[in-house]
PDB file of N, CA and C in Angstrom:
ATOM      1  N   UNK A   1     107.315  -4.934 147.135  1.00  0.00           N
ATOM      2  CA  UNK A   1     108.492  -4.097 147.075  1.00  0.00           C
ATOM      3  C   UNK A   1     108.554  -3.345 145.757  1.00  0.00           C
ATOM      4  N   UNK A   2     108.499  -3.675 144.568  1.00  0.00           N
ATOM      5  CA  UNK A   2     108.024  -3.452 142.893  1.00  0.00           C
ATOM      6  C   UNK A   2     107.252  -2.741 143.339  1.00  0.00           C
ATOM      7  N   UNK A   3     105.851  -2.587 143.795  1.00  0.00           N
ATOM      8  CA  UNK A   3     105.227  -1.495 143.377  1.00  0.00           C
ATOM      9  C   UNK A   3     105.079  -0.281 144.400  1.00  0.00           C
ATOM     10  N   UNK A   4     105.895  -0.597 145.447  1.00  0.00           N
ATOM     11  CA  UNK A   4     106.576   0.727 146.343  1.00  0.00           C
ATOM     12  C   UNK A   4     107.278   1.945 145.551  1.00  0.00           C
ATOM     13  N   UNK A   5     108.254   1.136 144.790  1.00  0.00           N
ATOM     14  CA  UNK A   5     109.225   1.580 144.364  1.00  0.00           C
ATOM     15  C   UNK A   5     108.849   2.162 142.864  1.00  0.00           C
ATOM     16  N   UNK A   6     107.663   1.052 142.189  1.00  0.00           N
ATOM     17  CA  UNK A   6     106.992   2.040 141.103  1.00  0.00           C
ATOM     18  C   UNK A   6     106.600   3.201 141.570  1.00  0.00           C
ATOM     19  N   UNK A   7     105.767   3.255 142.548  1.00  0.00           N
ATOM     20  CA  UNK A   7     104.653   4.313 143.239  1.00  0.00           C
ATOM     21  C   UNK A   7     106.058   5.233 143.759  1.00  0.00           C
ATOM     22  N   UNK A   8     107.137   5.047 144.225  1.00  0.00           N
ATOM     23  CA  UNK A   8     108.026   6.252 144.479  1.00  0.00           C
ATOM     24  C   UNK A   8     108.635   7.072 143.387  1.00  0.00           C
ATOM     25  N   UNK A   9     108.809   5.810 142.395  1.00  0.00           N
ATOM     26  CA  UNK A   9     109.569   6.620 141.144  1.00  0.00           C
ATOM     27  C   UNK A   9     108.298   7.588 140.397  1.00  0.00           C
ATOM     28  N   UNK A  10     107.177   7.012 140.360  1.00  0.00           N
ATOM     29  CA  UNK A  10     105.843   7.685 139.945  1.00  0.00           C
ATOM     30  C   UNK A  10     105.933   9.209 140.618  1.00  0.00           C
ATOM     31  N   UNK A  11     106.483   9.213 141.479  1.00  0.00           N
ATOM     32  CA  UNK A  11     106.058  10.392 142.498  1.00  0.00           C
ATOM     33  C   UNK A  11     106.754  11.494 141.930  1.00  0.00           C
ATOM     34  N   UNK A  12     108.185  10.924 142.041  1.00  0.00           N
ATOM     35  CA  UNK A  12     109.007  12.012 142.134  1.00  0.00           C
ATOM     36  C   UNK A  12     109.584  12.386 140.179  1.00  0.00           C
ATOM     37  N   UNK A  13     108.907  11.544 139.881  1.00  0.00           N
ATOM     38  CA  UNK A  13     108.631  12.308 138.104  1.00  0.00           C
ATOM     39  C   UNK A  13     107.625  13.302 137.970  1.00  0.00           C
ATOM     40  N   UNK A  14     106.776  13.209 139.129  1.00  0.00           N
ATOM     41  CA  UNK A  14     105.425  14.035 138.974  1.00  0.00           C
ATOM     42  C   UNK A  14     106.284  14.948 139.379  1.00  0.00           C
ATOM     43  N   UNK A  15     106.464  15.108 139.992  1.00  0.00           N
ATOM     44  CA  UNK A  15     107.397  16.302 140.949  1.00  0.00           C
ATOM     45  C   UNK A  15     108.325  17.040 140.094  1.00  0.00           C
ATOM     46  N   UNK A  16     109.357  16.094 139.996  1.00  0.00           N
ATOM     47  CA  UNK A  16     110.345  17.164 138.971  1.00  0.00           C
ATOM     48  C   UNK A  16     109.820  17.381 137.406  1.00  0.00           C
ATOM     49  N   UNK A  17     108.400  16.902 137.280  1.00  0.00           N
ATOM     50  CA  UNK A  17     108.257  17.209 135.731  1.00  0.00           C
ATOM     51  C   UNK A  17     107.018  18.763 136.157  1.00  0.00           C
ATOM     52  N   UNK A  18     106.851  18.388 137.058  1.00  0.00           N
ATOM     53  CA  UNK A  18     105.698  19.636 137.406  1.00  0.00           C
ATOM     54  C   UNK A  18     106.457  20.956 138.347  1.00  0.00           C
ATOM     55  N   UNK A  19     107.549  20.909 138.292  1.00  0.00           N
ATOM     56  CA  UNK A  19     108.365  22.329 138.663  1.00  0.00           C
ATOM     57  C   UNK A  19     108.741  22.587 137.486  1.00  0.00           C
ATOM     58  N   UNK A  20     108.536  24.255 137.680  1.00  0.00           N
ATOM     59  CA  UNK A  20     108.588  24.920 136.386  1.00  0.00           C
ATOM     60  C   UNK A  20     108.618  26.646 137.040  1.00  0.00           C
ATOM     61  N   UNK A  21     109.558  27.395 136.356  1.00  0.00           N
ATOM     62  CA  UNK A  21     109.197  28.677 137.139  1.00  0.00           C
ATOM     63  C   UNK A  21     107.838  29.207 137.394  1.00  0.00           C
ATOM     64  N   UNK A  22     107.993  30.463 138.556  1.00  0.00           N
ATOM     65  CA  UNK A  22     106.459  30.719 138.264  1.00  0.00           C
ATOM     66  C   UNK A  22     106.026  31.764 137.427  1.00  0.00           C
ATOM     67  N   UNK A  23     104.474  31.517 137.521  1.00  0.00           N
ATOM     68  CA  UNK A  23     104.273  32.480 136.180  1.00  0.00           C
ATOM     69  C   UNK A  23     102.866  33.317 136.765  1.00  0.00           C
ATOM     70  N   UNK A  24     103.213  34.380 136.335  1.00  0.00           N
ATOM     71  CA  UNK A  24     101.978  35.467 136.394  1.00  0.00           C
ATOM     72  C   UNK A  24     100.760  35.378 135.752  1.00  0.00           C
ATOM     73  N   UNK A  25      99.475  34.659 136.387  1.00  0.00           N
ATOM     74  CA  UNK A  25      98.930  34.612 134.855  1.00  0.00           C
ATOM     75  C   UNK A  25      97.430  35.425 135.369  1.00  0.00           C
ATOM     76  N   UNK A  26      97.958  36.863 135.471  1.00  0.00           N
ATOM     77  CA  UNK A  26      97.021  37.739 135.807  1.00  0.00           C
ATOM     78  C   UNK A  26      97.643  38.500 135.238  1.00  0.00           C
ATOM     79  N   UNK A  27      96.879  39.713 135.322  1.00  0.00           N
ATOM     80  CA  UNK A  27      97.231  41.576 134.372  1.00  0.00           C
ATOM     81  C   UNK A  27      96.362  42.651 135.094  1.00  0.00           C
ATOM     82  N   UNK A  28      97.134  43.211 135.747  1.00  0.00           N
ATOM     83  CA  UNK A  28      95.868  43.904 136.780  1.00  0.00           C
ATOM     84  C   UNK A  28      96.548  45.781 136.176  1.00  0.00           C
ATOM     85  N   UNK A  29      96.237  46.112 136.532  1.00  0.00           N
ATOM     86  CA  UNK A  29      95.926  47.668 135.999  1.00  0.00           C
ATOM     87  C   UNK A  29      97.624  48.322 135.903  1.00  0.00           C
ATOM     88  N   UNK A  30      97.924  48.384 136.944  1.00  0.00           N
ATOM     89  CA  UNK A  30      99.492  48.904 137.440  1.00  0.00           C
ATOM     90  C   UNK A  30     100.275  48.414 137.510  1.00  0.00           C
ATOM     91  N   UNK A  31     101.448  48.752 136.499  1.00  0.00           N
ATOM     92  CA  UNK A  31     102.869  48.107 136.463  1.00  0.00           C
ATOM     93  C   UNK A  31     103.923  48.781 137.464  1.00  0.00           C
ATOM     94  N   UNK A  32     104.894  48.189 137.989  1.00  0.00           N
ATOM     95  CA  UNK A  32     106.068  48.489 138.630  1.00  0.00           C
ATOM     96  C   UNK A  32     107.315  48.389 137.575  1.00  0.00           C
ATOM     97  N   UNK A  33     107.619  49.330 136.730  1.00  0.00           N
ATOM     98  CA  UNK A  33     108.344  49.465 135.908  1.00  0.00           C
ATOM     99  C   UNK A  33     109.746  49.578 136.320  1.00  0.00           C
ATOM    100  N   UNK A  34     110.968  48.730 136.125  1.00  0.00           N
ATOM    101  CA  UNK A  34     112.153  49.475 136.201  1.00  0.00           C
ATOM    102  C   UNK A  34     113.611  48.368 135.581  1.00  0.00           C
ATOM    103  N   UNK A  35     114.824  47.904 135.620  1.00  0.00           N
ATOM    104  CA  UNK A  35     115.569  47.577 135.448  1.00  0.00           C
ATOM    105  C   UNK A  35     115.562  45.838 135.477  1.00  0.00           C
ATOM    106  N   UNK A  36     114.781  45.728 136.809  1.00  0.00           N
ATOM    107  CA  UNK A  36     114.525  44.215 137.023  1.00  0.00           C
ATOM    108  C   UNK A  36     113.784  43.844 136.305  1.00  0.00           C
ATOM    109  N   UNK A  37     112.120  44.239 135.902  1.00  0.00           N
ATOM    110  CA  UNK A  37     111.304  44.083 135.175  1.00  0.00           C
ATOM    111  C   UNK A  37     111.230  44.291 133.836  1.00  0.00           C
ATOM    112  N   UNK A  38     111.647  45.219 133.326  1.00  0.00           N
ATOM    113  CA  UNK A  38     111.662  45.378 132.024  1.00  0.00           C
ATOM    114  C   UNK A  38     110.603  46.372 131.602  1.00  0.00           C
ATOM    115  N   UNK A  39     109.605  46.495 130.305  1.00  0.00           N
ATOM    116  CA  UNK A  39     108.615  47.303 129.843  1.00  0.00           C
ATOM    117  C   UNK A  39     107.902  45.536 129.359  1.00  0.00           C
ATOM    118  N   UNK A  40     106.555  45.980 130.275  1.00  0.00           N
ATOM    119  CA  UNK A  40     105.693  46.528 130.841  1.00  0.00           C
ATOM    120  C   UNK A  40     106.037  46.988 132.665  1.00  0.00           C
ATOM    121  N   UNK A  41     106.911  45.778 133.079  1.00  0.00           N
ATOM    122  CA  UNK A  41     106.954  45.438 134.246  1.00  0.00           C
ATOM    123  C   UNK A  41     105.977  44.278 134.831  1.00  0.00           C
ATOM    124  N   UNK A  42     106.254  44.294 136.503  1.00  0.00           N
ATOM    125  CA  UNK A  42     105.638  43.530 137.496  1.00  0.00           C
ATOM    126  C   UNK A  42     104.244  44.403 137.294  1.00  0.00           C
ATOM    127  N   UNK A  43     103.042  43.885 136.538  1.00  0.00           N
ATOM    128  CA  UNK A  43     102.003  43.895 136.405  1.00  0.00           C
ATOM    129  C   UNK A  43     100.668  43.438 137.388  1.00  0.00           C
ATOM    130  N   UNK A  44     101.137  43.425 138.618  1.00  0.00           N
ATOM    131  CA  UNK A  44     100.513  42.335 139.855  1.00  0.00           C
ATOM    132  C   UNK A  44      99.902  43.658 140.409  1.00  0.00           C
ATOM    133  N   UNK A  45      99.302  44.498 140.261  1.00  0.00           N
ATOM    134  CA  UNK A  45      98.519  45.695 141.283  1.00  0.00           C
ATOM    135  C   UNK A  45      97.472  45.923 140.791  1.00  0.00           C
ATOM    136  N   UNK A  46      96.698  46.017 141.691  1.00  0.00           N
ATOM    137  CA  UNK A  46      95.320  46.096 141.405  1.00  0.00           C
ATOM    138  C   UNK A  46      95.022  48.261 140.950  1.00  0.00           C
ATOM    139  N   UNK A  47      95.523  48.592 142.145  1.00  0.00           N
ATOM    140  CA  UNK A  47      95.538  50.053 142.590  1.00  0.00           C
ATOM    141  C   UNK A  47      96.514  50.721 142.613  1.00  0.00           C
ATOM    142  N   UNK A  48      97.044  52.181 142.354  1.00  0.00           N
ATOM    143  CA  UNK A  48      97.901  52.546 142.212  1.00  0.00           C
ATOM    144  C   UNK A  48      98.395  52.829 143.318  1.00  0.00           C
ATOM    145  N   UNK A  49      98.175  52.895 144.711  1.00  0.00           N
ATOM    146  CA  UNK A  49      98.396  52.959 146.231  1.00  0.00           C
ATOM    147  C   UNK A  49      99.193  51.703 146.334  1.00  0.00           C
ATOM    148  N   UNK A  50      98.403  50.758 146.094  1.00  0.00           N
ATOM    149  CA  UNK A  50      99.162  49.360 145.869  1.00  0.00           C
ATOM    150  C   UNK A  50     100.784  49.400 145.195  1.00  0.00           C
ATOM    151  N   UNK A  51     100.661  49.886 143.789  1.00  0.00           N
ATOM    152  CA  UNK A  51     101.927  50.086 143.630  1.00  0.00           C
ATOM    153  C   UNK A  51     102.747  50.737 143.950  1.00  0.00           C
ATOM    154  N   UNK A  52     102.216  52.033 144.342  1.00  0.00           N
ATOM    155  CA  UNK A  52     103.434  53.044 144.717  1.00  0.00           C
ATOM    156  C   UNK A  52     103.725  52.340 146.266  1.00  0.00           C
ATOM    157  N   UNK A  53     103.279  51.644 146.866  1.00  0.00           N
ATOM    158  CA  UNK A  53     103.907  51.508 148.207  1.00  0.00           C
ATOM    159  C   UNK A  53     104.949  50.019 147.810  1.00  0.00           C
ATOM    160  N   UNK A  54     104.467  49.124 147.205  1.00  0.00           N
ATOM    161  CA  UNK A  54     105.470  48.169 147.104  1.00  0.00           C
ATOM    162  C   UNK A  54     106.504  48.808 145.969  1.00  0.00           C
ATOM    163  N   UNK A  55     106.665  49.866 145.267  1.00  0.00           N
ATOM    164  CA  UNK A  55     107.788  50.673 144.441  1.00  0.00           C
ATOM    165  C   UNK A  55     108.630  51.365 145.372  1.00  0.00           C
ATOM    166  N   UNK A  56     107.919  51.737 146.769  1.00  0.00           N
ATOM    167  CA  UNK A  56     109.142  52.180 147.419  1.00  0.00           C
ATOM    168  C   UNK A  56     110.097  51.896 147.905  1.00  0.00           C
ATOM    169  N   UNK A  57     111.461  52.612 147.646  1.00  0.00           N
ATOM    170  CA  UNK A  57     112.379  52.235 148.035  1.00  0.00           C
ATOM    171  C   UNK A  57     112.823  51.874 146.864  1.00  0.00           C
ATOM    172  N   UNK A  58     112.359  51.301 145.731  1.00  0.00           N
ATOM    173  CA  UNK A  58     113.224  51.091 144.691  1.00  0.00           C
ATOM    174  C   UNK A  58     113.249  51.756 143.652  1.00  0.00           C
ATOM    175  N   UNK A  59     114.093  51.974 142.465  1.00  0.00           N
ATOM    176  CA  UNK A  59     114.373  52.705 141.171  1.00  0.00           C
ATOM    177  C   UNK A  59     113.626  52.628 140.620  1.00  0.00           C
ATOM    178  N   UNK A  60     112.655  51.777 140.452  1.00  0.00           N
ATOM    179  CA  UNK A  60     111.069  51.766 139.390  1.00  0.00           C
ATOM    180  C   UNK A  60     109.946  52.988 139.711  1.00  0.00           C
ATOM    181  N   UNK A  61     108.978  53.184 138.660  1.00  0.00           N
ATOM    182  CA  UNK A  61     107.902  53.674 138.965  1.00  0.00           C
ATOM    183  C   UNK A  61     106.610  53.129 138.464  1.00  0.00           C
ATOM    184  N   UNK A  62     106.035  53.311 139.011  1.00  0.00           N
ATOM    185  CA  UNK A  62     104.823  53.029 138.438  1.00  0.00           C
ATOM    186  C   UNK A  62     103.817  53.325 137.211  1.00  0.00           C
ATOM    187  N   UNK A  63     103.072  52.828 136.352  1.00  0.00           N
ATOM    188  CA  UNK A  63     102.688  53.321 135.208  1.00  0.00           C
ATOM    189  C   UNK A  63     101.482  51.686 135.143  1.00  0.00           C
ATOM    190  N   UNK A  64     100.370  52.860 134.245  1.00  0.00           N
ATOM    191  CA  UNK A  64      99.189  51.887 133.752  1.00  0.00           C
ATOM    192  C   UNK A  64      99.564  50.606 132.833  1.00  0.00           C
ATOM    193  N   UNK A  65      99.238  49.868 133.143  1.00  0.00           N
ATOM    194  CA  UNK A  65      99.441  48.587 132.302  1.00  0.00           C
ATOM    195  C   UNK A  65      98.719  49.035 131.024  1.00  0.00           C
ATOM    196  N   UNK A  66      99.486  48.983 129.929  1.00  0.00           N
ATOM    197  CA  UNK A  66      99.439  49.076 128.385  1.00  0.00           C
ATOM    198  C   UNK A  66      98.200  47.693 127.676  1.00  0.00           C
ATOM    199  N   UNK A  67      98.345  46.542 128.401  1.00  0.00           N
ATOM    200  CA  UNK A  67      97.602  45.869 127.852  1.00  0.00           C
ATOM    201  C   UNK A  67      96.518  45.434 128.160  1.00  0.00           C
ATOM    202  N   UNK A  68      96.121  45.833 129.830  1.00  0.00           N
ATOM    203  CA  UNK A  68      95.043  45.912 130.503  1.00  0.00           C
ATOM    204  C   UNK A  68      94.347  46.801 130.216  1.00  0.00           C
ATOM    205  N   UNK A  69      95.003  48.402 129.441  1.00  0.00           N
ATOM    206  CA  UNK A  69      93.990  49.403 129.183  1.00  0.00           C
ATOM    207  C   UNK A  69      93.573  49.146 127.596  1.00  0.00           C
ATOM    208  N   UNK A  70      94.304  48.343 126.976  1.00  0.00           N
ATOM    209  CA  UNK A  70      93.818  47.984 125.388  1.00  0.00           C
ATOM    210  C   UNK A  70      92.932  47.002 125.828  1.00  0.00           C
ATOM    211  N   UNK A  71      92.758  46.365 126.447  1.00  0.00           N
ATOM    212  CA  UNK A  71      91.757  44.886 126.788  1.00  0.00           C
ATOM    213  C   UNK A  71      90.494  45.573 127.326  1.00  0.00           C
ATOM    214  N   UNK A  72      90.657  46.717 128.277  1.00  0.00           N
ATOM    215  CA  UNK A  72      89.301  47.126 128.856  1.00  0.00           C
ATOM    216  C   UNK A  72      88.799  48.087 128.014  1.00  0.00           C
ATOM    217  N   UNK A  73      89.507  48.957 126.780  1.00  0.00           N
ATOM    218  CA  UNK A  73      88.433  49.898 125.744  1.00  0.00           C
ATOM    219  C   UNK A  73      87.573  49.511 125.490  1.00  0.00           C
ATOM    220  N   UNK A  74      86.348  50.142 125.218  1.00  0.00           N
ATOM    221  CA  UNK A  74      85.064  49.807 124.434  1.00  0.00           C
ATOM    222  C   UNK A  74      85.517  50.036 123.471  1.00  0.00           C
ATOM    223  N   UNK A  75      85.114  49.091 122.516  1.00  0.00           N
ATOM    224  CA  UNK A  75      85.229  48.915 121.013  1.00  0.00           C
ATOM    225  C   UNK A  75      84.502  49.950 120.349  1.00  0.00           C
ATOM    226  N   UNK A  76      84.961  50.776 119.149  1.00  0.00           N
ATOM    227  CA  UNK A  76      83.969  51.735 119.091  1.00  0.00           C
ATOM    228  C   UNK A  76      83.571  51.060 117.175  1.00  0.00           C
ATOM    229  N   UNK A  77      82.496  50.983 117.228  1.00  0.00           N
ATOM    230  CA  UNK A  77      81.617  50.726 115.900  1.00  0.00           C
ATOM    231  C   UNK A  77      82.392  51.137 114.637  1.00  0.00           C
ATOM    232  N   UNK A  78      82.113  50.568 113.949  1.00  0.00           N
ATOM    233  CA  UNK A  78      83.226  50.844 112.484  1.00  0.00           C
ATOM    234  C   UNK A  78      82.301  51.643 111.750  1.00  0.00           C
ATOM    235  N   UNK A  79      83.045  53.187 111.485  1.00  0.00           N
ATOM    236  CA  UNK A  79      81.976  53.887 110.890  1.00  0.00           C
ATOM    237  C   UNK A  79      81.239  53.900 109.174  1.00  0.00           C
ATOM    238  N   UNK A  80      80.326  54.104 109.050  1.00  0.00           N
ATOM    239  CA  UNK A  80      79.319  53.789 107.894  1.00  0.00           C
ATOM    240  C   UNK A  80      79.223  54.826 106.440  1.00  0.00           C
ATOM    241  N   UNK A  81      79.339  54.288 105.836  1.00  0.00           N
ATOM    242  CA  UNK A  81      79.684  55.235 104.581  1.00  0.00           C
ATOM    243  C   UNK A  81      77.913  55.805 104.586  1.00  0.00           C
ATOM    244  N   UNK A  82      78.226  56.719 103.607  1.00  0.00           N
ATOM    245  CA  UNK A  82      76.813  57.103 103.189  1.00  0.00           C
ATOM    246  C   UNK A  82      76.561  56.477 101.968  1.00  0.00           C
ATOM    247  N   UNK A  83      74.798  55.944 102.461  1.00  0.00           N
ATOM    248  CA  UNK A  83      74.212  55.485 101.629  1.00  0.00           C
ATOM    249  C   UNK A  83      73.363  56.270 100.388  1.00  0.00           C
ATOM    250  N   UNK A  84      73.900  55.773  99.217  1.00  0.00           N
ATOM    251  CA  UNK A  84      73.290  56.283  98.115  1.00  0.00           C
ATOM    252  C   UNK A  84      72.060  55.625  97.531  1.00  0.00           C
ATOM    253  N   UNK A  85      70.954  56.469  97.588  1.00  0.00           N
ATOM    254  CA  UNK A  85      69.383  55.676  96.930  1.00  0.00           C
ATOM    255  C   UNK A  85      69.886  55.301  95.496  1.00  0.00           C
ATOM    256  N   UNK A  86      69.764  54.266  94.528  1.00  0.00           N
ATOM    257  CA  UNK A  86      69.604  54.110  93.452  1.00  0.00           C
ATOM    258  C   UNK A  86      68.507  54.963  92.705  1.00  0.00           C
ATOM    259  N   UNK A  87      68.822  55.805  91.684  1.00  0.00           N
ATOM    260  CA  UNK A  87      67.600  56.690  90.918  1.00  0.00           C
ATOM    261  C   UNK A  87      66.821  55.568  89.965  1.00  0.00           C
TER     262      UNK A  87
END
């Protein structure tokens, strides 16, 4: 009976300690920008077809994710002074 009742209380700590809101933990190209979301926005679109169809109908628009396009630049080389020969 003890270890029913361990094994139930076990359970349901797992449970209420492992709900937690959910969380986005992707960054895909296109934000759904507007009032609900904030700046950047709902960042969940792959394609901009993608977003503009789930934006319709509502006050948001769509716009490139700011931190997906800083993450995908090529880094560009740090430029090089000129070298002076020693006489």
């Amino acid at each position: 009976m003890r270890k029913s009742q361990l094994a139930l209380g076990v359970i349901i700590l797992a449970g209420v300690a492992g709900t937690c809101p959910a969380r986005a933990d992707y960054d895909y190209p296109w934000c759904i920008t507007d009032s609900e979301y904030g700046y950047p926005g709902d960042c969940s679109y792959q394609t901009r077809q993608q977003c503009l169809l789930s934006a319709s109908g509502r006050k948001g628009y769509c716009s490139e994710n700011p931190r997906f396009i800083l993450r995908s630049s090529p880094q560009q080389p740090a430029p090089r002074g000129r070298r002076v020969s020693p006489n």
